[in-house]
C-alpha atoms as a PDB file:
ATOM      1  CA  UNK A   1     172.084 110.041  80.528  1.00  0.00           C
ATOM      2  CA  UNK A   2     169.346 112.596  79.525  1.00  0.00           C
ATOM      3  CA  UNK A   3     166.448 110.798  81.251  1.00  0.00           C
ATOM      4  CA  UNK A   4     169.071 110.482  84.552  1.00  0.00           C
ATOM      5  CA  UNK A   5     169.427 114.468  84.181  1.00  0.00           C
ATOM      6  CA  UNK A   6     165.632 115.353  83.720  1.00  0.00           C
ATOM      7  CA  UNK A   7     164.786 113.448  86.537  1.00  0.00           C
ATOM      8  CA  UNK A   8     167.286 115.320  88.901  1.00  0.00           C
ATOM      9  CA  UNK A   9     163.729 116.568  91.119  1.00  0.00           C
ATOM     10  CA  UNK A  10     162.991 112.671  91.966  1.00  0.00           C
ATOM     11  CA  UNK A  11     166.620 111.924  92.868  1.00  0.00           C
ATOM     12  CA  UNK A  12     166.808 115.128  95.281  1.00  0.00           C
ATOM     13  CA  UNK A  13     163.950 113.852  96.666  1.00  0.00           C
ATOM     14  CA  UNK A  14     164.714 110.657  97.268  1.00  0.00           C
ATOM     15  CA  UNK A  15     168.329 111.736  98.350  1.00  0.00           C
ATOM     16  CA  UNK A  16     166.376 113.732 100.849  1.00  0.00           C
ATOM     17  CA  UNK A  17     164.190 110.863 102.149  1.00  0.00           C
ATOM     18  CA  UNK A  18     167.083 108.562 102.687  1.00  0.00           C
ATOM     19  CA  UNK A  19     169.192 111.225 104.071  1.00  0.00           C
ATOM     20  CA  UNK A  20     166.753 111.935 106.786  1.00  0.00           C
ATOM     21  CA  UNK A  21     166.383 108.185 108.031  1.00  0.00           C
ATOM     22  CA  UNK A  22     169.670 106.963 107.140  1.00  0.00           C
ATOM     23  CA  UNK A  23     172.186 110.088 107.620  1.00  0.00           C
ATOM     24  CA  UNK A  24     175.475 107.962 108.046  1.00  0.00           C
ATOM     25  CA  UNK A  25     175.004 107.074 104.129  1.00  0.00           C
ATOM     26  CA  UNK A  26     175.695 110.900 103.486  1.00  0.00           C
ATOM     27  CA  UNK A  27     177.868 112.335 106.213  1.00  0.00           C
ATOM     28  CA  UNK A  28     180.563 110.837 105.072  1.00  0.00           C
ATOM     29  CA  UNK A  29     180.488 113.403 101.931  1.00  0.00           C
ATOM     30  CA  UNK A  30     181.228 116.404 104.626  1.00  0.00           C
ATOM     31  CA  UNK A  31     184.564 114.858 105.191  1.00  0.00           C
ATOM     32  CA  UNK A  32     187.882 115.558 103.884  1.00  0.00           C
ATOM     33  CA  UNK A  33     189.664 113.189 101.804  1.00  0.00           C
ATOM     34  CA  UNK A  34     191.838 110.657 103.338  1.00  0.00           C
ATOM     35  CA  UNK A  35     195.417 111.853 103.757  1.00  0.00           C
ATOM     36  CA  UNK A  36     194.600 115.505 102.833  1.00  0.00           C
ATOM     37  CA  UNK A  37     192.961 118.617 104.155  1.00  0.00           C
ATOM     38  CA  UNK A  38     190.716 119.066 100.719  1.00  0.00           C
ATOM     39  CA  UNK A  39     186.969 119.080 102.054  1.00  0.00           C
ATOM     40  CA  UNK A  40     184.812 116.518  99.714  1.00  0.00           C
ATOM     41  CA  UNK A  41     182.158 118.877  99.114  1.00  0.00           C
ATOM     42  CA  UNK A  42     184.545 121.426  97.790  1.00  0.00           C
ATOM     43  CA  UNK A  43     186.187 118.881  95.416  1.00  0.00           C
ATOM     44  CA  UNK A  44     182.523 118.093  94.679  1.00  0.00           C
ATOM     45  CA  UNK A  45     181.644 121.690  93.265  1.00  0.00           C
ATOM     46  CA  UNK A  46     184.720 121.987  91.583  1.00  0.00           C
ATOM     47  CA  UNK A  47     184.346 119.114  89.644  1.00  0.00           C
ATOM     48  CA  UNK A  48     180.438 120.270  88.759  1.00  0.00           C
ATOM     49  CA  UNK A  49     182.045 123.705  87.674  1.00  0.00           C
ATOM     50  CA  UNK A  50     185.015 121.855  85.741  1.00  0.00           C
ATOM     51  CA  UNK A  51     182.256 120.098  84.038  1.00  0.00           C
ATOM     52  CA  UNK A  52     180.595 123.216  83.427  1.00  0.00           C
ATOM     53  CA  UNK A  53     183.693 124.678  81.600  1.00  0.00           C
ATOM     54  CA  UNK A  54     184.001 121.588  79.191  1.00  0.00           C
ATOM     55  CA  UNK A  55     180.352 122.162  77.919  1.00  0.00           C
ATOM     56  CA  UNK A  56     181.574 126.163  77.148  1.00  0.00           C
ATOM     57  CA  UNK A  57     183.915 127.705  73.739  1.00  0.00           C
ATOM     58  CA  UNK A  58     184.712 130.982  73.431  1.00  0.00           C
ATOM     59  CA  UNK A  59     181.818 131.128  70.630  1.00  0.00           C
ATOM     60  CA  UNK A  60     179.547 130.752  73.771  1.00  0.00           C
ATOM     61  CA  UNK A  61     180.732 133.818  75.234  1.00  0.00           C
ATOM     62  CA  UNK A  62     180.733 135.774  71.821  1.00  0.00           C
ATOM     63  CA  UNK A  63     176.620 134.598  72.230  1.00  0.00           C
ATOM     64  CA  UNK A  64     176.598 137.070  75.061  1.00  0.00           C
ATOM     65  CA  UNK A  65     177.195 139.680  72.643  1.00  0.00           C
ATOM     66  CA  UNK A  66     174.151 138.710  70.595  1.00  0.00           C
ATOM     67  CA  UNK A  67     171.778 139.270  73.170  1.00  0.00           C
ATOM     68  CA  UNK A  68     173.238 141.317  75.904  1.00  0.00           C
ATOM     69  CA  UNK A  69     170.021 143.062  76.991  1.00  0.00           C
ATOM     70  CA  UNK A  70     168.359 139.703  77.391  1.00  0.00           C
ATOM     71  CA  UNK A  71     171.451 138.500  80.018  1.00  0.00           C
ATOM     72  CA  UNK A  72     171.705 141.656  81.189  1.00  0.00           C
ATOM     73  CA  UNK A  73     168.241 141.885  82.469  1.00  0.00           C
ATOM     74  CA  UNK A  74     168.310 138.194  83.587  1.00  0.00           C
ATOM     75  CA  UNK A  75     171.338 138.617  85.285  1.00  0.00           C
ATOM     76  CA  UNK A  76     170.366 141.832  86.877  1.00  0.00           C
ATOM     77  CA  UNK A  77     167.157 139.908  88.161  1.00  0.00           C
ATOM     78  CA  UNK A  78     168.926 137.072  89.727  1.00  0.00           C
ATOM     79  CA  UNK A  79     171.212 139.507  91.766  1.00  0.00           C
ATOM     80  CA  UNK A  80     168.485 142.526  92.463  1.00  0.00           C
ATOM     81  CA  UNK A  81     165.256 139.913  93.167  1.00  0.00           C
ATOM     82  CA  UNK A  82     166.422 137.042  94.668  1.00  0.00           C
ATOM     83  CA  UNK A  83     168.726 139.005  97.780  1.00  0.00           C
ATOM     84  CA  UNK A  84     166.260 141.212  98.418  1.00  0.00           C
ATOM     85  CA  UNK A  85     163.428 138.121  98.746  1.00  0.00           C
ATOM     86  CA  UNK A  86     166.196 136.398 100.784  1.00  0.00           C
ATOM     87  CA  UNK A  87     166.855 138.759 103.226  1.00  0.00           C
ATOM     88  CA  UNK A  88     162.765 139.893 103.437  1.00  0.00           C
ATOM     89  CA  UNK A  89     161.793 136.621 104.335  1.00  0.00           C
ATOM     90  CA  UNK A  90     164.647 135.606 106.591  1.00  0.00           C
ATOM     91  CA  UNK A  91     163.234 138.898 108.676  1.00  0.00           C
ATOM     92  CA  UNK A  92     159.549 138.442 108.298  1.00  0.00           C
ATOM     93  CA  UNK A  93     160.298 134.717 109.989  1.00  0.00           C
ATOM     94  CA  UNK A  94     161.680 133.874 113.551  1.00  0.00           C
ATOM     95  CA  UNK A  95     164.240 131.824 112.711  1.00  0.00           C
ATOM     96  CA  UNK A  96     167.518 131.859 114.691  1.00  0.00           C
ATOM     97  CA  UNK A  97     170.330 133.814 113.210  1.00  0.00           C
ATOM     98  CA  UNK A  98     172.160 131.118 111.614  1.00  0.00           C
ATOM     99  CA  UNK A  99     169.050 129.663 109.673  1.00  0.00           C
ATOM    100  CA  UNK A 100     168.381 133.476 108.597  1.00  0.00           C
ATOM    101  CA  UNK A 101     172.045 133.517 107.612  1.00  0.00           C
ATOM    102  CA  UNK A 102     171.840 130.566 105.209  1.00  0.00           C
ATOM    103  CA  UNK A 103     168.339 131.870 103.659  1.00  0.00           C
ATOM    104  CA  UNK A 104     170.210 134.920 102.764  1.00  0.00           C
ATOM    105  CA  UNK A 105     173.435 133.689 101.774  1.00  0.00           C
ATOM    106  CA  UNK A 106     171.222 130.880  99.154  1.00  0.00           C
ATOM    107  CA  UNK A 107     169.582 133.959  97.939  1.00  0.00           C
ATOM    108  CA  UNK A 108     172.641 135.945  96.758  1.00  0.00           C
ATOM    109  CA  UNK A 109     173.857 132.804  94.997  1.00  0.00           C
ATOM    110  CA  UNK A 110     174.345 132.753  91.396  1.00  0.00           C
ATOM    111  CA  UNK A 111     171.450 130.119  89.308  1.00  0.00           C
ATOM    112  CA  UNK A 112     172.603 126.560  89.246  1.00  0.00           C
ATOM    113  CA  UNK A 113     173.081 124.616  85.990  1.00  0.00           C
ATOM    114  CA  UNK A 114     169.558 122.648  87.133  1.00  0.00           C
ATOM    115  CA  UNK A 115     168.392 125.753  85.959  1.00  0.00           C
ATOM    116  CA  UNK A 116     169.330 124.444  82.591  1.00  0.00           C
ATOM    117  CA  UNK A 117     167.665 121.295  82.353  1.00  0.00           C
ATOM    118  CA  UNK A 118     164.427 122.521  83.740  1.00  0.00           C
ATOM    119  CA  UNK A 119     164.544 125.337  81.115  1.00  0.00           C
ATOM    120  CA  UNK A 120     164.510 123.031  78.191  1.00  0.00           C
ATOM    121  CA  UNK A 121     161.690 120.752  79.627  1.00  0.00           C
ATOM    122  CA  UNK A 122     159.892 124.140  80.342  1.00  0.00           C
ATOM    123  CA  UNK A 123     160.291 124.907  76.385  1.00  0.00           C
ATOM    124  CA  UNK A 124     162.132 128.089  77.513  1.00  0.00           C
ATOM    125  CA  UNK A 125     164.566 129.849  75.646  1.00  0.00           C
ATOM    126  CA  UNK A 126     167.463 127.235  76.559  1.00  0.00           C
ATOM    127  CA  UNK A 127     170.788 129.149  74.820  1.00  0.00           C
ATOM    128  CA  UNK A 128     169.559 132.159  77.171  1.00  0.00           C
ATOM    129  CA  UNK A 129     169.535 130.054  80.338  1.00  0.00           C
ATOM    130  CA  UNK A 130     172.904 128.743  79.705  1.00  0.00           C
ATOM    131  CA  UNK A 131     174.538 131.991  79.180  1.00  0.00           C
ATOM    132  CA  UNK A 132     172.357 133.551  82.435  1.00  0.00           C
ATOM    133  CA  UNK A 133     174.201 130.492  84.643  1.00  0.00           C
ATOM    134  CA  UNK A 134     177.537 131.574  82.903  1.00  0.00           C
ATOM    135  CA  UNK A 135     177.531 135.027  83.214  1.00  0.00           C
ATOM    136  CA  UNK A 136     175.637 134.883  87.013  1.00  0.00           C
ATOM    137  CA  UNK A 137     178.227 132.164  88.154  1.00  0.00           C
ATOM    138  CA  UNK A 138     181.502 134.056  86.655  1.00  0.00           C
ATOM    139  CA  UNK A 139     179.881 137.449  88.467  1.00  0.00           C
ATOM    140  CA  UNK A 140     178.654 135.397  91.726  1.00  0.00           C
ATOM    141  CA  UNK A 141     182.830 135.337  92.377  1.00  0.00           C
ATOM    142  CA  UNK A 142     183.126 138.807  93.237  1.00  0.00           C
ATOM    143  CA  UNK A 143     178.664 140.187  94.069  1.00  0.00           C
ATOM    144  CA  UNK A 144     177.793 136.900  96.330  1.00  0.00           C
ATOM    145  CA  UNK A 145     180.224 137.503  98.925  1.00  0.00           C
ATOM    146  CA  UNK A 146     179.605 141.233  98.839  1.00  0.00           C
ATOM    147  CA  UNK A 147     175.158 140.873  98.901  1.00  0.00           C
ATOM    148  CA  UNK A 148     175.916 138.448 101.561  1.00  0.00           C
ATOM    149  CA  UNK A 149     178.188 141.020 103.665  1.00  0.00           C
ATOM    150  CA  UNK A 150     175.337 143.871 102.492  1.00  0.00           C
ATOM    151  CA  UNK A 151     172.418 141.853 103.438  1.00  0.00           C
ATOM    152  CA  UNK A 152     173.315 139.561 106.523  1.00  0.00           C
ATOM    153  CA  UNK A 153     176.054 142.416 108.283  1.00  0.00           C
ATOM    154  CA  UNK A 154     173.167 142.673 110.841  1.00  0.00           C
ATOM    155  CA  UNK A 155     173.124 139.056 111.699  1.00  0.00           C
ATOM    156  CA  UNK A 156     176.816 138.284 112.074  1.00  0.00           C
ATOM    157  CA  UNK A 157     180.283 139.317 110.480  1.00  0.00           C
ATOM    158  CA  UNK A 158     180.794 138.554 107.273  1.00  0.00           C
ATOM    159  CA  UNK A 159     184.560 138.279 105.854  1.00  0.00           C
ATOM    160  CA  UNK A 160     183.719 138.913 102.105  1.00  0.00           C
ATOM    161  CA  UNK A 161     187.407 138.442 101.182  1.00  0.00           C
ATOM    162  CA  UNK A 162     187.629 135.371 102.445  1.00  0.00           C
ATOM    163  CA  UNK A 163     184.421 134.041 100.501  1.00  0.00           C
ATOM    164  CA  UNK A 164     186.098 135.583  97.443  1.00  0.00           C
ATOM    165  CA  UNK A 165     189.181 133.346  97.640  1.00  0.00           C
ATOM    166  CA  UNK A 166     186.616 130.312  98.329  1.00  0.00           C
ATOM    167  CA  UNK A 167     184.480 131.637  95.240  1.00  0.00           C
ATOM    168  CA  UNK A 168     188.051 131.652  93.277  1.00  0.00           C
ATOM    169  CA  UNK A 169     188.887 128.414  94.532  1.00  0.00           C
ATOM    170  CA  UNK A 170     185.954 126.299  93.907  1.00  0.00           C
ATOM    171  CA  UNK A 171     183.818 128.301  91.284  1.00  0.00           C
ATOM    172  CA  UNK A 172     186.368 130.675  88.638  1.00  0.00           C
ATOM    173  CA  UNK A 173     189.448 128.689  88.279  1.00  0.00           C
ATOM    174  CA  UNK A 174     187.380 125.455  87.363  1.00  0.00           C
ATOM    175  CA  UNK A 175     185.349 126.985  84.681  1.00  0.00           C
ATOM    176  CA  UNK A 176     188.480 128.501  83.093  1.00  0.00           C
ATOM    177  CA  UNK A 177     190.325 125.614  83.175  1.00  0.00           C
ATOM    178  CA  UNK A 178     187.232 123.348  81.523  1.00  0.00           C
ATOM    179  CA  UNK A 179     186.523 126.372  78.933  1.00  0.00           C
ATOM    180  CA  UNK A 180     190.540 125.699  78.172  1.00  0.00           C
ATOM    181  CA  UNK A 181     190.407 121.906  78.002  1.00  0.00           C
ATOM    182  CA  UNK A 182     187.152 122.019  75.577  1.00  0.00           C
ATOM    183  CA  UNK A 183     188.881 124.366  73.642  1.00  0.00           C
ATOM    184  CA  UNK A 184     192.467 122.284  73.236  1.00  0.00           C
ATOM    185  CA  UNK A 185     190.634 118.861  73.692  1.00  0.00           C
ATOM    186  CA  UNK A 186     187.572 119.057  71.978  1.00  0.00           C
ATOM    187  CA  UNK A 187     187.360 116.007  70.911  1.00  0.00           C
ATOM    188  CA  UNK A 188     188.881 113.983  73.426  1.00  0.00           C
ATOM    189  CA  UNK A 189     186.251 115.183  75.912  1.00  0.00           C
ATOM    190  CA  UNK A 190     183.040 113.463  74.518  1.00  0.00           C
ATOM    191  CA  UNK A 191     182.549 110.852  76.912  1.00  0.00           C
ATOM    192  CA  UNK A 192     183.676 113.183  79.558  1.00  0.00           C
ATOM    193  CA  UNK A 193     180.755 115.532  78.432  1.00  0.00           C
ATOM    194  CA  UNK A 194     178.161 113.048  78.551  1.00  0.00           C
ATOM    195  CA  UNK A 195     178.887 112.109  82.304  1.00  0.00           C
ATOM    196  CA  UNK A 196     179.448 115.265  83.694  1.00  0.00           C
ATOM    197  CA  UNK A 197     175.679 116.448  84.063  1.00  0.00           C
ATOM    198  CA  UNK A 198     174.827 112.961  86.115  1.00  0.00           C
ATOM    199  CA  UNK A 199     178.044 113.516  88.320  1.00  0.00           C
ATOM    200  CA  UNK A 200     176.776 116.916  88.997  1.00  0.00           C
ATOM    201  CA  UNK A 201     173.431 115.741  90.075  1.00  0.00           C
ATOM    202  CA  UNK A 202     175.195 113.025  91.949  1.00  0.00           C
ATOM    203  CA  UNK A 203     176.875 115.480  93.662  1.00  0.00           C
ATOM    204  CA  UNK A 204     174.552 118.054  94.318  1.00  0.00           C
ATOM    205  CA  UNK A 205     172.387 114.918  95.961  1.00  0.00           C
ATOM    206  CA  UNK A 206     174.966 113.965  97.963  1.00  0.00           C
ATOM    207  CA  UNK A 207     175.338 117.596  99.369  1.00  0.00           C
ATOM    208  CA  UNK A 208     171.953 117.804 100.137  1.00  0.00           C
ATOM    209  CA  UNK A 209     171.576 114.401 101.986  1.00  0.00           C
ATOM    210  CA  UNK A 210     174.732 115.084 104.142  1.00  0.00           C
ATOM    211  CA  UNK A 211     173.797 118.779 105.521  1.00  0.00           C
ATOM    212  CA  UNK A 212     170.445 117.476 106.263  1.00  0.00           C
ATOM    213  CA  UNK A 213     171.268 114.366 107.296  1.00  0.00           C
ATOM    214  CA  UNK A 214     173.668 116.056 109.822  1.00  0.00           C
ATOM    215  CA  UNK A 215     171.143 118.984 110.825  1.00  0.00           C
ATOM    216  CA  UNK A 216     168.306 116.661 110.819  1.00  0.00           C
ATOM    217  CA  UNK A 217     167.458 117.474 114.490  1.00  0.00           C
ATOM    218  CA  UNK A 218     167.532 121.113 114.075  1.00  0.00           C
ATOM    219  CA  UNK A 219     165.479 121.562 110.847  1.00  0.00           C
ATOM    220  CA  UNK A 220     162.611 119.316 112.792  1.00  0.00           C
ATOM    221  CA  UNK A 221     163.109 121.636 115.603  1.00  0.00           C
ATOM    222  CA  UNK A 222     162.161 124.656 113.666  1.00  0.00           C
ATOM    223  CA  UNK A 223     159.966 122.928 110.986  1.00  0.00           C
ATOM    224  CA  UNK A 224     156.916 125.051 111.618  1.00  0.00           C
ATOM    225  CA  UNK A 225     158.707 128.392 110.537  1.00  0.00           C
ATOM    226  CA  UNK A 226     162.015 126.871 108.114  1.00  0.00           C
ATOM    227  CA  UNK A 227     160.522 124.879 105.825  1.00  0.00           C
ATOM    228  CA  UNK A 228     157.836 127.896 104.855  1.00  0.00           C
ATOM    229  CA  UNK A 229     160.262 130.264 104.687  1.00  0.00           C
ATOM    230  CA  UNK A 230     162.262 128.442 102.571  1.00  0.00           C
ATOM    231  CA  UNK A 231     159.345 127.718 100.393  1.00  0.00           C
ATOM    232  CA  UNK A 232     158.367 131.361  99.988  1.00  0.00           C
ATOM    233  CA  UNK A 233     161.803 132.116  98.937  1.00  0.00           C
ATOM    234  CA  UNK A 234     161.929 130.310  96.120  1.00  0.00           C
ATOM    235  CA  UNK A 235     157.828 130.560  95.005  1.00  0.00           C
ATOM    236  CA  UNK A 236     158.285 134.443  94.827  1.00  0.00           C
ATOM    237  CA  UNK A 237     161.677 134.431  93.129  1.00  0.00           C
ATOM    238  CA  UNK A 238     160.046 132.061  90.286  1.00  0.00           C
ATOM    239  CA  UNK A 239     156.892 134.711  90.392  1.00  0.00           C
ATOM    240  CA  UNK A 240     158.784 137.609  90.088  1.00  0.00           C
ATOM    241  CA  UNK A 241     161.514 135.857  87.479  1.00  0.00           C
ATOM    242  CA  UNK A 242     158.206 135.710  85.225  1.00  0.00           C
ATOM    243  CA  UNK A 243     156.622 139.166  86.519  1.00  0.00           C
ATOM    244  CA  UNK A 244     160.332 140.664  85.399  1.00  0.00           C
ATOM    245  CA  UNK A 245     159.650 139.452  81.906  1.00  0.00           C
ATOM    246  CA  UNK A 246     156.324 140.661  81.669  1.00  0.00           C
ATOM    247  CA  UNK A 247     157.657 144.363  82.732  1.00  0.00           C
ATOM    248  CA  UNK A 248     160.387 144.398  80.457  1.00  0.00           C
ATOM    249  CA  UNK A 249     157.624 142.936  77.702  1.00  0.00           C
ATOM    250  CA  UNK A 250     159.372 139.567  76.632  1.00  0.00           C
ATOM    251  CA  UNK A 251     158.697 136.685  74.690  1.00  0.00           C
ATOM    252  CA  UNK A 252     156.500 134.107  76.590  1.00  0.00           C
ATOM    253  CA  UNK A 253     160.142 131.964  76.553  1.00  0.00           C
ATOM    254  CA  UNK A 254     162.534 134.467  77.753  1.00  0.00           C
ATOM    255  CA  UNK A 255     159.476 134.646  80.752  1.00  0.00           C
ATOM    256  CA  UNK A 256     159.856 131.301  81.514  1.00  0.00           C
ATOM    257  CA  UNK A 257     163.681 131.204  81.575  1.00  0.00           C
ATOM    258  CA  UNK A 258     163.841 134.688  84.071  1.00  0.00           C
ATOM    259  CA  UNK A 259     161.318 132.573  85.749  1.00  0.00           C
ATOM    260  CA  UNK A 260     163.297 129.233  86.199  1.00  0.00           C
ATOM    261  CA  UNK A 261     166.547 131.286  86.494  1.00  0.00           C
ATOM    262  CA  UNK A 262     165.798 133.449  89.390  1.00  0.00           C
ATOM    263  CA  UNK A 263     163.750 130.935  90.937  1.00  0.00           C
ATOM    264  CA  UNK A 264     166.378 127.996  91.218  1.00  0.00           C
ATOM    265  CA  UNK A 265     169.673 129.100  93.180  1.00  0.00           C
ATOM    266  CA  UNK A 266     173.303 126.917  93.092  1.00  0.00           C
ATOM    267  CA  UNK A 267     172.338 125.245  96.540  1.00  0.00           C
ATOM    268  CA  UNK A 268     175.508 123.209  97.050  1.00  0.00           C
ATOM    269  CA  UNK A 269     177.513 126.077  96.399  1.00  0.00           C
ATOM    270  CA  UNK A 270     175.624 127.860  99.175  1.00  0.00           C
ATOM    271  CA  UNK A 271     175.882 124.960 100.967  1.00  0.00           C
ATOM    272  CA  UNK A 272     179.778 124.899 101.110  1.00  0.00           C
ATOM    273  CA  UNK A 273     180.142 128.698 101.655  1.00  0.00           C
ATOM    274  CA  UNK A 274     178.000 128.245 104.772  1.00  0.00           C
ATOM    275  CA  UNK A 275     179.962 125.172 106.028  1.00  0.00           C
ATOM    276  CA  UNK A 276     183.152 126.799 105.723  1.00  0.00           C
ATOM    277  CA  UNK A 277     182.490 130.453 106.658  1.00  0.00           C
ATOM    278  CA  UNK A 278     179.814 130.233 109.157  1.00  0.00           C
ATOM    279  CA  UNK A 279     178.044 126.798 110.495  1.00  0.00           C
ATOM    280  CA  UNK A 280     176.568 123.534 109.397  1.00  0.00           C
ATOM    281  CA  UNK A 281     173.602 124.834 110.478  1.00  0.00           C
ATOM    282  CA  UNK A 282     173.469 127.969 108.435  1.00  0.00           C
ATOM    283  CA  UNK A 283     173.931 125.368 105.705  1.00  0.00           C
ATOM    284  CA  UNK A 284     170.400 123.802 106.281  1.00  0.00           C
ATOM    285  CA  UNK A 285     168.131 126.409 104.335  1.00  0.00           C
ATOM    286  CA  UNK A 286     170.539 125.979 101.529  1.00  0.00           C
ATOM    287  CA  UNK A 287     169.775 121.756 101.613  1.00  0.00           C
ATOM    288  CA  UNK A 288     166.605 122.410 101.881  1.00  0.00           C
ATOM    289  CA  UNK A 289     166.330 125.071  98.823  1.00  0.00           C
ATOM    290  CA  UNK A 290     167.639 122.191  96.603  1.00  0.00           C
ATOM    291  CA  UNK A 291     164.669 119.858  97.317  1.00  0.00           C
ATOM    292  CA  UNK A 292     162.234 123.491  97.206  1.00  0.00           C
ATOM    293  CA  UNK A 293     163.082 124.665  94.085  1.00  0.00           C
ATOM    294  CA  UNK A 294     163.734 121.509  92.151  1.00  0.00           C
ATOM    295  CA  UNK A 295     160.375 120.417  92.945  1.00  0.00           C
ATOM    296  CA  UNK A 296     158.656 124.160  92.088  1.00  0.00           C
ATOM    297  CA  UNK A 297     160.965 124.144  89.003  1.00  0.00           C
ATOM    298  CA  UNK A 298     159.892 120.452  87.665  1.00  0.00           C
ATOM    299  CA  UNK A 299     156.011 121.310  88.362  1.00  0.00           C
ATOM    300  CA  UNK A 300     156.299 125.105  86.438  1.00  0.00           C
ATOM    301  CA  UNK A 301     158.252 122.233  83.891  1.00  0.00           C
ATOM    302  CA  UNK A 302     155.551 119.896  83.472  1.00  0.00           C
ATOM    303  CA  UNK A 303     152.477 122.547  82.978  1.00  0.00           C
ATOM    304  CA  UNK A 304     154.456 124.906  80.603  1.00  0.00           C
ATOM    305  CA  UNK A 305     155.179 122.061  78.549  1.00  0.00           C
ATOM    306  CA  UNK A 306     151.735 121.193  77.591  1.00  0.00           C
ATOM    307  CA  UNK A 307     150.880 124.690  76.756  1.00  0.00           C
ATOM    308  CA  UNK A 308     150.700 126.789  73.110  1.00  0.00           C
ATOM    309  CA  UNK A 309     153.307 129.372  73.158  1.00  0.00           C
ATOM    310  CA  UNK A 310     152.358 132.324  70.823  1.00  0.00           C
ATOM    311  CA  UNK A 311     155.886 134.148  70.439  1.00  0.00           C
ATOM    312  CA  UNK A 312     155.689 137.922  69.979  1.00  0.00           C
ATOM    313  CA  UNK A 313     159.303 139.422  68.965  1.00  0.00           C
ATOM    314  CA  UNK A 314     159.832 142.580  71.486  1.00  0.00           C
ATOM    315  CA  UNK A 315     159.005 145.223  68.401  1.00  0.00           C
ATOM    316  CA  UNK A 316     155.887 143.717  67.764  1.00  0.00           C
ATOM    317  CA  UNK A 317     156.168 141.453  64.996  1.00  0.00           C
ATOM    318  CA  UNK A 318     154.089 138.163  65.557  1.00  0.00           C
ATOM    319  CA  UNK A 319     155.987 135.002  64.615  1.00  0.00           C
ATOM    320  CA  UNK A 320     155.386 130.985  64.437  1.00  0.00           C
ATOM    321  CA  UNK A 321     152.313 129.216  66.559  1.00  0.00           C
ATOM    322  CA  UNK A 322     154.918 126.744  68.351  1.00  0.00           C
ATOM    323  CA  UNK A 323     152.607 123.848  68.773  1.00  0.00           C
ATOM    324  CA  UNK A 324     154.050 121.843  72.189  1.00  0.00           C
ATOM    325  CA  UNK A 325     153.339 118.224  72.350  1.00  0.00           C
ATOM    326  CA  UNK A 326     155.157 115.901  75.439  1.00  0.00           C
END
């Protein structure tokens, strides 16, 4: 299940691939299943965030306490940085509106639990990462509606409410009910545990493949100036994840982890928010941020890995040469 999980980059990729020359293998994922009006991609994300809950206790949020200056400032980074990137680059490009739309909207979206596995092949500081996707997803209910409103109010009307309820829907009452589950069922949960990272990437793949698949025409339309755009997004929110750590003068872990944090964004959540409050094509950047950042995320992975880390406590004190093998 592990090696599945680690290798979430390659199946995005290939996802993507396929996607783009077979798209009727995906679209059928932007449907609604039969007999109801429940979109699949929205029982998609809620089952990735129900999985989410089952992997938290309430110990995990008493680890918030421990180090709230560390979440703090990653949090703070992910919400300040990444929006203000976003929007930037959606300005400095001529894109149409709706593509600018979805670059913006992906930006003010909360780290997604790739995040997490990347982090831990990085050799970052892993129980950090996990509580910055907590805390940025349980705050991305209420702030990524509102950034998006802030940000994109220039481009086209923005009902923030309306994202809230969506944000309720498929994001807060998930987690809650998983954190409740884990904490009744425990034990009863283990197999469930194990399978719920490779459904997310399954998931999360599938996403990707259908909004591409279905905008296929339009991204090769505006190739020339999307697929940079999109690119520079994501390399300057990993840059300035690590450049963030560096001001506030942390450990050459915590760096890495702001860097992998800020830099990878919960694309299928963006992905349904644009679907269902603007267009399919404002959805696009966000498909397209998946394959970016996984890829920037599993190369950062790869050559951090191999390299010494010499850990310096933030008062000073030197502690343990961590000697990094593969």
């Amino acid at each position: 299940m592990n090696r599945i999980v680690n290798l979430f980059w390659l199946w995005t990729l290939l996802g993507t691939i396929w996607a783009w020359f077979l798209p009727d293998h995906f679209l059928w994922f932007l449907g609604k299943v039969p007999g109801t009006d429940l979109k699949i991609t929205a029982l998609g994300l809620g089952v990735i965030m129900l999985g989410m809950g089952i992997t938290l206790t309430y110990a995990d949020f008493k680890e918030v306490l421990k180090m709230p200056k560390w979440v703090l400032l990653g949090v703070t980074a992910q919400f300040l940085l990444m929006p203000l990137v976003g929007w930037s680059v959606a300005t400095l490009f001529s894109l149409p509106d709706q593509f600018k739309l979805g670059i913006i909207l992906v930006s003010c979206c909360p780290g997604g639990t790739a995040s997490n596995v990347v982090t831990f092949l990085a050799r970052g500081n892993l129980a950090l990462s996990v509580l910055m996707t907590m805390c940025s997803t349980l705050l991305a209910v209420v702030l990524t509606p509102l950034l998006t409103k802030s940000y994109a109010s220039a481009i086209l009307e923005v009902n923030a409410m309306a994202m809230v309820v969506t944000m309720v829907t498929i994001v807060l009452l998930p987690v809650i009910l998983g954190v409740i589950l884990n904490r009744y069922f425990s034990e009863k949960l283990g197999a469930v545990k194990e399978v719920a990272p490779v459904i997310s990437v399954f998931v999360i793949v599938m996403i990707v493949g259908a909004v591409v698949g279905a905008t296929r025409d339009t991204i090769l339309e505006n190739a020339g100036t999307l697929l940079p755009a999109v690119f520079l997004v994501h390399f300057c929110g990993f840059a300035l994840g690590y450049v963030w750590g560096v001001i506030f003068q942390m450990r050459e872990k915590e760096k890495r982890t702001f860097s992998i944090e800020v830099g990878m964004q919960n694309s299928g959540l963006g992905s349904e928010l644009a679907k269902t409050h603007f267009t399919l094509v404002a959805a696009a950047p966000c498909a397209i941020s998946a394959f970016y950042h996984c890829m920037i995320g599993s190369f950062l992975a790869s050559v951090w890995r191999r390299r010494k880390v010499t850990e310096a406590s933030s008062n000073g004190h030197k502690e343990a040469l961590e000697q990094e093998t593969l």
